[in-house]
Protein backbone atom coordinates (compact mmCIF):
# COMPACT_ATOMS: atom_id res chain seq x y z
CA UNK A 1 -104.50 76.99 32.65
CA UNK A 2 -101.37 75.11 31.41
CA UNK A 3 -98.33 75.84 32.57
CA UNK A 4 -94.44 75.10 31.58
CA UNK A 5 -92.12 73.27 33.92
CA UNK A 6 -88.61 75.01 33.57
CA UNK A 7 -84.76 72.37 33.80
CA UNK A 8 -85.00 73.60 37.07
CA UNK A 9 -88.41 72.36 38.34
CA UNK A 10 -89.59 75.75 38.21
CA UNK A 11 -93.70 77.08 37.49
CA UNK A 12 -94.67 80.29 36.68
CA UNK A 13 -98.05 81.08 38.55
CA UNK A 14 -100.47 82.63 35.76
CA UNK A 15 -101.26 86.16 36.54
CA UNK A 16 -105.15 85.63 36.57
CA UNK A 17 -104.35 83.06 39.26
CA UNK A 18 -102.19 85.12 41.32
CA UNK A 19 -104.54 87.52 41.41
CA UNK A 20 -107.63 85.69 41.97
CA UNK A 21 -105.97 83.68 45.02
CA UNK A 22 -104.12 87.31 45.83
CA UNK A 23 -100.69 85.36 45.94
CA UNK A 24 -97.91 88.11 46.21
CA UNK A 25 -93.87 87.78 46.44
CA UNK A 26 -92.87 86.44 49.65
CA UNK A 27 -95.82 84.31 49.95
CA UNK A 28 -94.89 80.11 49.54
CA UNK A 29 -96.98 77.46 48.36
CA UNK A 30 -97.30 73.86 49.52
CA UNK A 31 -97.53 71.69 47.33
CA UNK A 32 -99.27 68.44 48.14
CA UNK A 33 -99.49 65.44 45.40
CA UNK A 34 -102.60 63.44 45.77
CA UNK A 35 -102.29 59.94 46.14
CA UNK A 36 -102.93 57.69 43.37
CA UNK A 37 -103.69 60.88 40.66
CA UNK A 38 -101.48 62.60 38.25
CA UNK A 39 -102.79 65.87 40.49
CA UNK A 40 -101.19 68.44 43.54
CA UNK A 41 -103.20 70.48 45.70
CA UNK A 42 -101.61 74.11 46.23
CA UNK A 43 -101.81 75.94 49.02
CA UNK A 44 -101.33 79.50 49.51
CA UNK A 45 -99.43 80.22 52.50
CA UNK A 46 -99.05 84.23 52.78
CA UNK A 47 -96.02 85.77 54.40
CA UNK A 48 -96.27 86.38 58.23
CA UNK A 49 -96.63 90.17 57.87
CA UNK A 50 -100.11 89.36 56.04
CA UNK A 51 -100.82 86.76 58.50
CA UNK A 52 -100.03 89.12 61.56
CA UNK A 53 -102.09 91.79 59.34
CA UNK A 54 -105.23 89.07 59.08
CA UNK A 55 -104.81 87.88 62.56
CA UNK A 56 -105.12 92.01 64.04
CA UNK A 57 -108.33 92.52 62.33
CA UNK A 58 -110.06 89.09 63.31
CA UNK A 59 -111.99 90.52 66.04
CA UNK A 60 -112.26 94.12 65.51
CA UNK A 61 -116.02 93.67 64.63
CA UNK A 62 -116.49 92.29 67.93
CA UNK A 63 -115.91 95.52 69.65
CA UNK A 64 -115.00 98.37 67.53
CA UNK A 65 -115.06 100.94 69.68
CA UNK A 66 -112.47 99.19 71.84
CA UNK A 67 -109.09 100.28 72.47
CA UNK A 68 -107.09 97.14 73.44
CA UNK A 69 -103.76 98.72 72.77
CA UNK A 70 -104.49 101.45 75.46
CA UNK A 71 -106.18 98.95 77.74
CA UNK A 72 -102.98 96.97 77.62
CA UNK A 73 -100.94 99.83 78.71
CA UNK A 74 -103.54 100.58 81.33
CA UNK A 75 -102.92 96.95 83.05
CA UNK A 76 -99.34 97.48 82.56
CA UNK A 77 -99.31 100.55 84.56
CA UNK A 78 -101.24 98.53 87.41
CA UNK A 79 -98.94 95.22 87.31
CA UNK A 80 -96.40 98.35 88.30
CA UNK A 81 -97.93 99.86 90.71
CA UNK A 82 -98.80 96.51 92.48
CA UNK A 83 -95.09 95.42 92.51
CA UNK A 84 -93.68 98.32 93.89
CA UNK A 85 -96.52 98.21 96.67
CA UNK A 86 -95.83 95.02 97.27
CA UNK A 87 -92.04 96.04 97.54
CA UNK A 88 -92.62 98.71 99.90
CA UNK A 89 -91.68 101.32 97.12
């Protein structure tokens, strides 16, 4: 696909593209020119609320039936208990 460059060094990304690489506002690119060619590598770099989104679901397959959320307020609740023991409370 062939794109215009704008006065102000500016791309639109075609739609089919967007879509395909599931680019969305907020995301940025980095662009990367390739030594010696007429060419530039993009990269899709997605905002960090996708990347925090990816990064919870990365090892949900490994134990589904997990709770970590209530396991870490579980250890919380023992941390406590051990400091105030250890305080005398």
């Amino acid at each position: 696909m062939i794109t215009t460059v704008t006065q102000k060094n500016m791309v639109t990304i075609p739609a089919d593209v967007a879509r395909a690489l599931g680019i969305k506002p907020g995301y940025k690119l980095d662009w990367l020119p390739v030594e010696g060619k007429d060419e530039i590598i993009i990269r899709v770099i997605p905002d960090r609320a996708e990347l925090a989104r990816r990064l919870m679901g990365i090892g949900a397959h490994l134990a589904p039936e997990r709770d970590v959320i209530a396991e870490l307020d579980e250890e919380r609740e023992r941390e406590d208990l051990e400091r105030m023991r250890e305080l005398g409370r």
